[in-house]
C-alpha atoms as a PDB file:
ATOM      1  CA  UNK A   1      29.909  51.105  24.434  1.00  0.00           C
ATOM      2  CA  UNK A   2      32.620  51.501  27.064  1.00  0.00           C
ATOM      3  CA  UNK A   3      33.212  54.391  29.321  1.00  0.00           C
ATOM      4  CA  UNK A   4      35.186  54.419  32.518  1.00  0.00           C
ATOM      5  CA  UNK A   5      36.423  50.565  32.221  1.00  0.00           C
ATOM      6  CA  UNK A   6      32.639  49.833  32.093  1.00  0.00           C
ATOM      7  CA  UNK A   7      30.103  48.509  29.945  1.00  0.00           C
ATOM      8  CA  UNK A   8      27.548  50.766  29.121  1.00  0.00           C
ATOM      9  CA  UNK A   9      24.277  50.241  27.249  1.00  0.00           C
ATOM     10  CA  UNK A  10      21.240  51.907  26.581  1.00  0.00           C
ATOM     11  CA  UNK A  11      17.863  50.528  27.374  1.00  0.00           C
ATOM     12  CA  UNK A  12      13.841  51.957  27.042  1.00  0.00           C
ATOM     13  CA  UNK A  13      12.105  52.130  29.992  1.00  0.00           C
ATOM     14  CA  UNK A  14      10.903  48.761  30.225  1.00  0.00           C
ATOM     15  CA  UNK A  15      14.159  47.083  29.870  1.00  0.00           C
ATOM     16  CA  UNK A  16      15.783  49.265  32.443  1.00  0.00           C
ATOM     17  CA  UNK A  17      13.127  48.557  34.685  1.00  0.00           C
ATOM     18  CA  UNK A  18      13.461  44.752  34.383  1.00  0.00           C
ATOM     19  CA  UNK A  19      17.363  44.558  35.180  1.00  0.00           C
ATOM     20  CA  UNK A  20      16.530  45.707  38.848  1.00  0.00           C
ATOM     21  CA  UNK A  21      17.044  42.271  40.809  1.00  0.00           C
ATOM     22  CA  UNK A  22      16.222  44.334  43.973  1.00  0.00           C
ATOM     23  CA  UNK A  23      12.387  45.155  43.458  1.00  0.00           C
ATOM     24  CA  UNK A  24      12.437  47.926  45.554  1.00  0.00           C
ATOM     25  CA  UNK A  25      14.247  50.114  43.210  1.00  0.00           C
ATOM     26  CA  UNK A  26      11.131  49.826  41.088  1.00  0.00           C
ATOM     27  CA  UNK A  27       8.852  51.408  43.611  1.00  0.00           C
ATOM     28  CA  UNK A  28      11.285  54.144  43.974  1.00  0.00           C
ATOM     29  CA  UNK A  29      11.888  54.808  39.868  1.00  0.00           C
ATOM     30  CA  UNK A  30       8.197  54.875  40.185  1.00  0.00           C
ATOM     31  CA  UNK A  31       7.550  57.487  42.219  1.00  0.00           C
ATOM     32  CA  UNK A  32      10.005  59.341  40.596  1.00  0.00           C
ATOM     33  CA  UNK A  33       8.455  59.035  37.012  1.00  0.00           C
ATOM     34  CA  UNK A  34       4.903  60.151  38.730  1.00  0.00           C
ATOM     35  CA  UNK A  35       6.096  63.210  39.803  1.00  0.00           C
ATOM     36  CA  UNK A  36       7.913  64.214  36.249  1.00  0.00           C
ATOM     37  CA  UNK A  37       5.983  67.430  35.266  1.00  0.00           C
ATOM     38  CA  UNK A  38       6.241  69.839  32.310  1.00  0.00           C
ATOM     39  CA  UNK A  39       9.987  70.251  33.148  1.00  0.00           C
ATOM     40  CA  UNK A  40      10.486  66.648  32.949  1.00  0.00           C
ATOM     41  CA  UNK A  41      12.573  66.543  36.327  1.00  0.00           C
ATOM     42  CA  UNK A  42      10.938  66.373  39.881  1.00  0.00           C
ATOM     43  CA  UNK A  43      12.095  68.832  42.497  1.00  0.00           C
ATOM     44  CA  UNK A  44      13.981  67.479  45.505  1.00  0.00           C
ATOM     45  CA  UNK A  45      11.056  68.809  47.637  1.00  0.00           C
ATOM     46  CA  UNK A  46       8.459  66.802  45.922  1.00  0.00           C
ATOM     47  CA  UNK A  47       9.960  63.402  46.786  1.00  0.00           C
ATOM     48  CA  UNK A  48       7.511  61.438  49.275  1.00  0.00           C
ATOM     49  CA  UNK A  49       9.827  59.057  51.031  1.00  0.00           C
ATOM     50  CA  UNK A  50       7.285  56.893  52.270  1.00  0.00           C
ATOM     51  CA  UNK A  51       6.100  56.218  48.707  1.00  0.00           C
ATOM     52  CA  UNK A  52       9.748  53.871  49.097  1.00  0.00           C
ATOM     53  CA  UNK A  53      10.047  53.489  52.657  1.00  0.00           C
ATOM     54  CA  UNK A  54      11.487  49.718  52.377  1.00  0.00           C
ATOM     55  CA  UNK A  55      14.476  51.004  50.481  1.00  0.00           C
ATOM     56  CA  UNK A  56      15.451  53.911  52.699  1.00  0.00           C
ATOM     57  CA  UNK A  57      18.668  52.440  54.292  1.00  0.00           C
ATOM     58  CA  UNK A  58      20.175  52.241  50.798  1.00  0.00           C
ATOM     59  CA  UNK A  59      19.072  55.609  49.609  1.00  0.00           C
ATOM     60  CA  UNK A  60      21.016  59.002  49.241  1.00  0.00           C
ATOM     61  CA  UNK A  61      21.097  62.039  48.076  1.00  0.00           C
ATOM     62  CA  UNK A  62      24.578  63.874  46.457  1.00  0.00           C
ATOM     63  CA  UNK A  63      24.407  67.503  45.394  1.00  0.00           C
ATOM     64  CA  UNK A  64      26.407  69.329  42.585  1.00  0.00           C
ATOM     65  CA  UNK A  65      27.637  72.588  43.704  1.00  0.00           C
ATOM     66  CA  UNK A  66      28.158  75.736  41.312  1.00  0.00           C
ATOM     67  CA  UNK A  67      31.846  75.448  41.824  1.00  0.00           C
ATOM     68  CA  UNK A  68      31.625  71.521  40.822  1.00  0.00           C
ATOM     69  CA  UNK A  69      32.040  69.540  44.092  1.00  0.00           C
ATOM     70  CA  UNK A  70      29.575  67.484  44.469  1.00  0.00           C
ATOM     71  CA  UNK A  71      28.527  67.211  48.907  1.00  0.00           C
ATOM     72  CA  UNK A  72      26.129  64.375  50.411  1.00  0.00           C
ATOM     73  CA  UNK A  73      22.644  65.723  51.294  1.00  0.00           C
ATOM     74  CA  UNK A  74      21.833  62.355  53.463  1.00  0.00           C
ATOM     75  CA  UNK A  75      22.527  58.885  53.498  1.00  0.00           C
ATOM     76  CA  UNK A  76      20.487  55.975  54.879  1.00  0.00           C
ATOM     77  CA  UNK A  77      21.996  53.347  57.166  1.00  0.00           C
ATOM     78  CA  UNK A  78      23.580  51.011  54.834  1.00  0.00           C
ATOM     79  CA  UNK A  79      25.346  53.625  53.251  1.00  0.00           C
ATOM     80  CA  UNK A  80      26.438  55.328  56.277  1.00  0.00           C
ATOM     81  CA  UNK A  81      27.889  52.018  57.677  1.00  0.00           C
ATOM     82  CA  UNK A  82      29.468  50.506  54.527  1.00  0.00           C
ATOM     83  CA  UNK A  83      30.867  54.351  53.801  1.00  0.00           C
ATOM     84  CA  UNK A  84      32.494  55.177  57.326  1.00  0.00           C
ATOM     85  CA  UNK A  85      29.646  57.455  58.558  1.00  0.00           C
ATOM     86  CA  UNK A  86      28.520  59.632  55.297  1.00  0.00           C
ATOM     87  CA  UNK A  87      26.822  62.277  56.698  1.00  0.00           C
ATOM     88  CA  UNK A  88      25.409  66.016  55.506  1.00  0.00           C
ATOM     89  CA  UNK A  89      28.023  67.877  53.374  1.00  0.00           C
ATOM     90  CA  UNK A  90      30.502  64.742  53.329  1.00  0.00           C
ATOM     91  CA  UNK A  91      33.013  65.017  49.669  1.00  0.00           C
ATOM     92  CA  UNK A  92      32.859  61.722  48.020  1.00  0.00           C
ATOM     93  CA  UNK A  93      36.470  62.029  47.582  1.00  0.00           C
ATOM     94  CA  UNK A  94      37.111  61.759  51.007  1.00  0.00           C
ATOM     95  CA  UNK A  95      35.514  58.423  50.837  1.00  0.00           C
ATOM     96  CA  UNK A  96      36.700  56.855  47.930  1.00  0.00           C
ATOM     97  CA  UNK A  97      39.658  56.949  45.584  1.00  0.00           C
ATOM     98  CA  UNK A  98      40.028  59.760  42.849  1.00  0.00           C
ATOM     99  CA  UNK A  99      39.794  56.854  40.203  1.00  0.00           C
ATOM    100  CA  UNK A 100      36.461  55.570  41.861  1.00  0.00           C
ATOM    101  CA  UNK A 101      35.301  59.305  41.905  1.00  0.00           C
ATOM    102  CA  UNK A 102      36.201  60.071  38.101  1.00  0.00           C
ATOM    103  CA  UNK A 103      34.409  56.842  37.506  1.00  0.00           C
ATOM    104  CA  UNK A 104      31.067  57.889  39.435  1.00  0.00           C
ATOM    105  CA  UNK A 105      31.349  61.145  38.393  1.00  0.00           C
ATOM    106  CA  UNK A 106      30.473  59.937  34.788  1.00  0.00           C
ATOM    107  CA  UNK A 107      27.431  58.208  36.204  1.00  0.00           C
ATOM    108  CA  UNK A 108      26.093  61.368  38.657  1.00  0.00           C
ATOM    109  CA  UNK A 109      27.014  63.420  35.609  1.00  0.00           C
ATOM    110  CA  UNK A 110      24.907  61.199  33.170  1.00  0.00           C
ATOM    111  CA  UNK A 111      21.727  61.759  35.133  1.00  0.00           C
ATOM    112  CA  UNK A 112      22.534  65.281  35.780  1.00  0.00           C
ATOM    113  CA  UNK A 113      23.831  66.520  32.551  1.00  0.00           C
ATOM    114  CA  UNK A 114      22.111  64.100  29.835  1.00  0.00           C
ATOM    115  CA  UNK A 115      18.645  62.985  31.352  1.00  0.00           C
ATOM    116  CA  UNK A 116      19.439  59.925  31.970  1.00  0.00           C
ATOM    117  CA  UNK A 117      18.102  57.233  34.672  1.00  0.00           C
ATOM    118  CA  UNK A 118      21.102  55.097  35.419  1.00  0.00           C
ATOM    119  CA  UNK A 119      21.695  51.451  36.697  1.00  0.00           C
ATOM    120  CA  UNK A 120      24.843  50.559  37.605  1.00  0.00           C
ATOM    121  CA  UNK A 121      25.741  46.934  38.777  1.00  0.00           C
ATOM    122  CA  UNK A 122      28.982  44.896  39.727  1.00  0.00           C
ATOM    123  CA  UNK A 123      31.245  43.705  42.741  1.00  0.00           C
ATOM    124  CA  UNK A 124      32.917  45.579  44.917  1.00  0.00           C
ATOM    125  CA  UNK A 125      35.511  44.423  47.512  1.00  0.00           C
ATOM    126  CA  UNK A 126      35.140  45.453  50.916  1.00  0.00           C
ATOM    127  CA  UNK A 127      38.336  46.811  53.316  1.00  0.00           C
ATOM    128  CA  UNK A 128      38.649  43.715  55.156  1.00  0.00           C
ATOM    129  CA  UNK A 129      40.448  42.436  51.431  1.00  0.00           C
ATOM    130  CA  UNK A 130      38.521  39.146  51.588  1.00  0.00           C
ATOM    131  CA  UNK A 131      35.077  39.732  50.829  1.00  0.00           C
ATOM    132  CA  UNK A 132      33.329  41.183  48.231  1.00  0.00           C
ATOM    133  CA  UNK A 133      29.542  42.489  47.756  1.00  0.00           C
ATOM    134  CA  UNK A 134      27.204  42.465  45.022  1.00  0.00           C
ATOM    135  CA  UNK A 135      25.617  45.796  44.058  1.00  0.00           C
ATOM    136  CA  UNK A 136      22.765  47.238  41.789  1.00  0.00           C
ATOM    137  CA  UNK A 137      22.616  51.324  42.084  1.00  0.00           C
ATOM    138  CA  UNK A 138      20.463  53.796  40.643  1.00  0.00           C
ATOM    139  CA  UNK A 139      20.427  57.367  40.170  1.00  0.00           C
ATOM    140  CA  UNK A 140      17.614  59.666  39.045  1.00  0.00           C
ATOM    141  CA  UNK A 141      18.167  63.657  38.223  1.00  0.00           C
ATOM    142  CA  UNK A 142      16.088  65.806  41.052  1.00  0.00           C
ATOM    143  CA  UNK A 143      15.925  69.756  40.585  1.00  0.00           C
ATOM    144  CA  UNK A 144      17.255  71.401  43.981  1.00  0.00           C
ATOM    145  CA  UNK A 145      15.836  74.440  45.527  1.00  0.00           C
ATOM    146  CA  UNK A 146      17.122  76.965  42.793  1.00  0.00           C
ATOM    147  CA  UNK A 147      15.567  74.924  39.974  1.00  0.00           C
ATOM    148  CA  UNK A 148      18.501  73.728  38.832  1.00  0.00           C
ATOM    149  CA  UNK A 149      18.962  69.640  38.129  1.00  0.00           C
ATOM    150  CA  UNK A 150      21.943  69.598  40.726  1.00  0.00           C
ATOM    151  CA  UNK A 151      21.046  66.415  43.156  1.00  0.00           C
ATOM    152  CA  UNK A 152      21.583  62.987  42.135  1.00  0.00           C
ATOM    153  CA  UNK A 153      18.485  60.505  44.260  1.00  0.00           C
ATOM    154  CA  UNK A 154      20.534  57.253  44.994  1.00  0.00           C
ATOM    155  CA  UNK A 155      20.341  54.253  46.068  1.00  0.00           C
ATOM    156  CA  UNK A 156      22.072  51.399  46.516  1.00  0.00           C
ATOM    157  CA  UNK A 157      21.694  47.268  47.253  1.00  0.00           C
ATOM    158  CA  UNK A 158      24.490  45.414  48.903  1.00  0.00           C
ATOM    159  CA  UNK A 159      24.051  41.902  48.385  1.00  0.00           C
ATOM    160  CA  UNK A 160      26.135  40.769  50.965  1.00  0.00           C
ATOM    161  CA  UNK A 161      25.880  39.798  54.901  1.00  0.00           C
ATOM    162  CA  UNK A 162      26.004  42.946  57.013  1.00  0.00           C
ATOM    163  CA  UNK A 163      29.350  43.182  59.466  1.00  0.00           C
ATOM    164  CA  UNK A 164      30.999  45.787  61.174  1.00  0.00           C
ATOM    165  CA  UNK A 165      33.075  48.378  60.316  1.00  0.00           C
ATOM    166  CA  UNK A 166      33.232  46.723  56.540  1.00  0.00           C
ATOM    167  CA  UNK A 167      33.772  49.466  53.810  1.00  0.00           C
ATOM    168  CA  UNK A 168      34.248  49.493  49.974  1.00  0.00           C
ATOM    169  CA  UNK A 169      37.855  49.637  48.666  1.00  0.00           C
ATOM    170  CA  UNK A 170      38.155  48.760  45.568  1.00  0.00           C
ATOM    171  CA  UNK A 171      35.264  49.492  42.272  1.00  0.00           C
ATOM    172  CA  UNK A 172      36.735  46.965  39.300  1.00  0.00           C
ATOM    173  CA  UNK A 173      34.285  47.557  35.980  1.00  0.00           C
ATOM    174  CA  UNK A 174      30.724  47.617  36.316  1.00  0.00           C
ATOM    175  CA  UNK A 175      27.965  47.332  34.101  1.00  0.00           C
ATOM    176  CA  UNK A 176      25.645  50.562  33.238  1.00  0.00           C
ATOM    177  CA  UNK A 177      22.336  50.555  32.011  1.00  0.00           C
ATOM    178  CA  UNK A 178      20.867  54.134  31.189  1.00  0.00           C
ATOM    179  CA  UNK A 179      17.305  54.935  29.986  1.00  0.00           C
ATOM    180  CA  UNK A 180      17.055  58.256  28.322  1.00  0.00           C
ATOM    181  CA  UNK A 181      14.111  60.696  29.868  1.00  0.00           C
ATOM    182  CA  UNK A 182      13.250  62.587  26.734  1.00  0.00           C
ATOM    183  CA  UNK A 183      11.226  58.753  25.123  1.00  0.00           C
ATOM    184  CA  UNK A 184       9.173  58.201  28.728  1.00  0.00           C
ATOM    185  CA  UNK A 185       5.790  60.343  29.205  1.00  0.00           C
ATOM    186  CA  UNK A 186       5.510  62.758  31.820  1.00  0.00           C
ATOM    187  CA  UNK A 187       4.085  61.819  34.658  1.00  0.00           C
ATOM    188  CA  UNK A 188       3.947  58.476  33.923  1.00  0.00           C
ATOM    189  CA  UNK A 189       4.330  55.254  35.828  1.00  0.00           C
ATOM    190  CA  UNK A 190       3.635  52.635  33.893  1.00  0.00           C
END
């Protein structure tokens, strides 16, 4: 199917684990599927980030607020670097274009709104106009502290040597995998 200039698919569990390239991401999905209980989405509170301390600099956190905007929680390194300094309570459309926005949105919004985990993957041209990066992202629904599944757990790989002051421009197509929550177990980890 296509959505948003992407490819989109959906996968079962297995087969959206084995499209990670980065195997961190798999640690982190993980944890996340261990702490799935009755309501089938983990609270924000309940996330152990030493259970994926390697992946840290590439994780984040982006919260939906009641009135729609969706705000940074945190960022790790990577992020803040390749972003221009995301920080707490940063809009993502100050960052990016509104066409890169609309485009995420769908993804934040499939995890939020339809249960999904995503996987998004593709090349993405960095400011200096000559080079370009390789990236694999996930996002997994968390509830935030009034119960509601409003915070998007992120993270992101950029294949690509690190350099200074080096931020993404341009988001051509990417490919999407999503794995629907309502055929995995809860708690499980397998």
């Amino acid at each position: 199917m296509q959505r948003d200039g992407a490819i989109w698919s959906e996968l079962d569990l297995q087969d959206f684990l084995s499209r990670f390239a980065d195997p961190r991401f798999e640690t982190l999905i993980r944890h996340w599927l261990a702490l799935r209980q009755a309501d089938a989405v983990p609270q924000r509170g309940d996330v152990d980030p030493t259970k994926f301390r390697h992946l840290l600099d590439g994780v984040w956190l982006l919260e939906r607020h009641p009135d729609g905007h969706y705000r940074y929680r945190l960022a790790g390194q990577t992020i803040t670097e390749i972003h221009g300094g995301v920080r707490r309570g940063t809009n993502p459309a100050d960052l990016f274009s509104p066409e890169a926005v609309d485009m995420f949105r769908l993804r934040w919004e499939a995890a939020l709104d339809h249960g999904k985990l995503v996987r998004a993957e593709g090349i993405v041209r960095l400011s200096d106009g000559v080079q370009t990066a390789k990236i694999e992202r996930l996002m997994l629904p968390l509830r935030g502290d009034d119960g509601s599944v409003s915070i998007v757990l992120g993270a992101t790989n950029y294949d690509r040597p690190r350099g200074t002051c080096l931020t993404t421009t341009d988001f051509p197509p990417t490919d999407v995998q999503v794995c629907p929550m309502n055929d995995i177990p809860l708690g499980s980890n397998r």
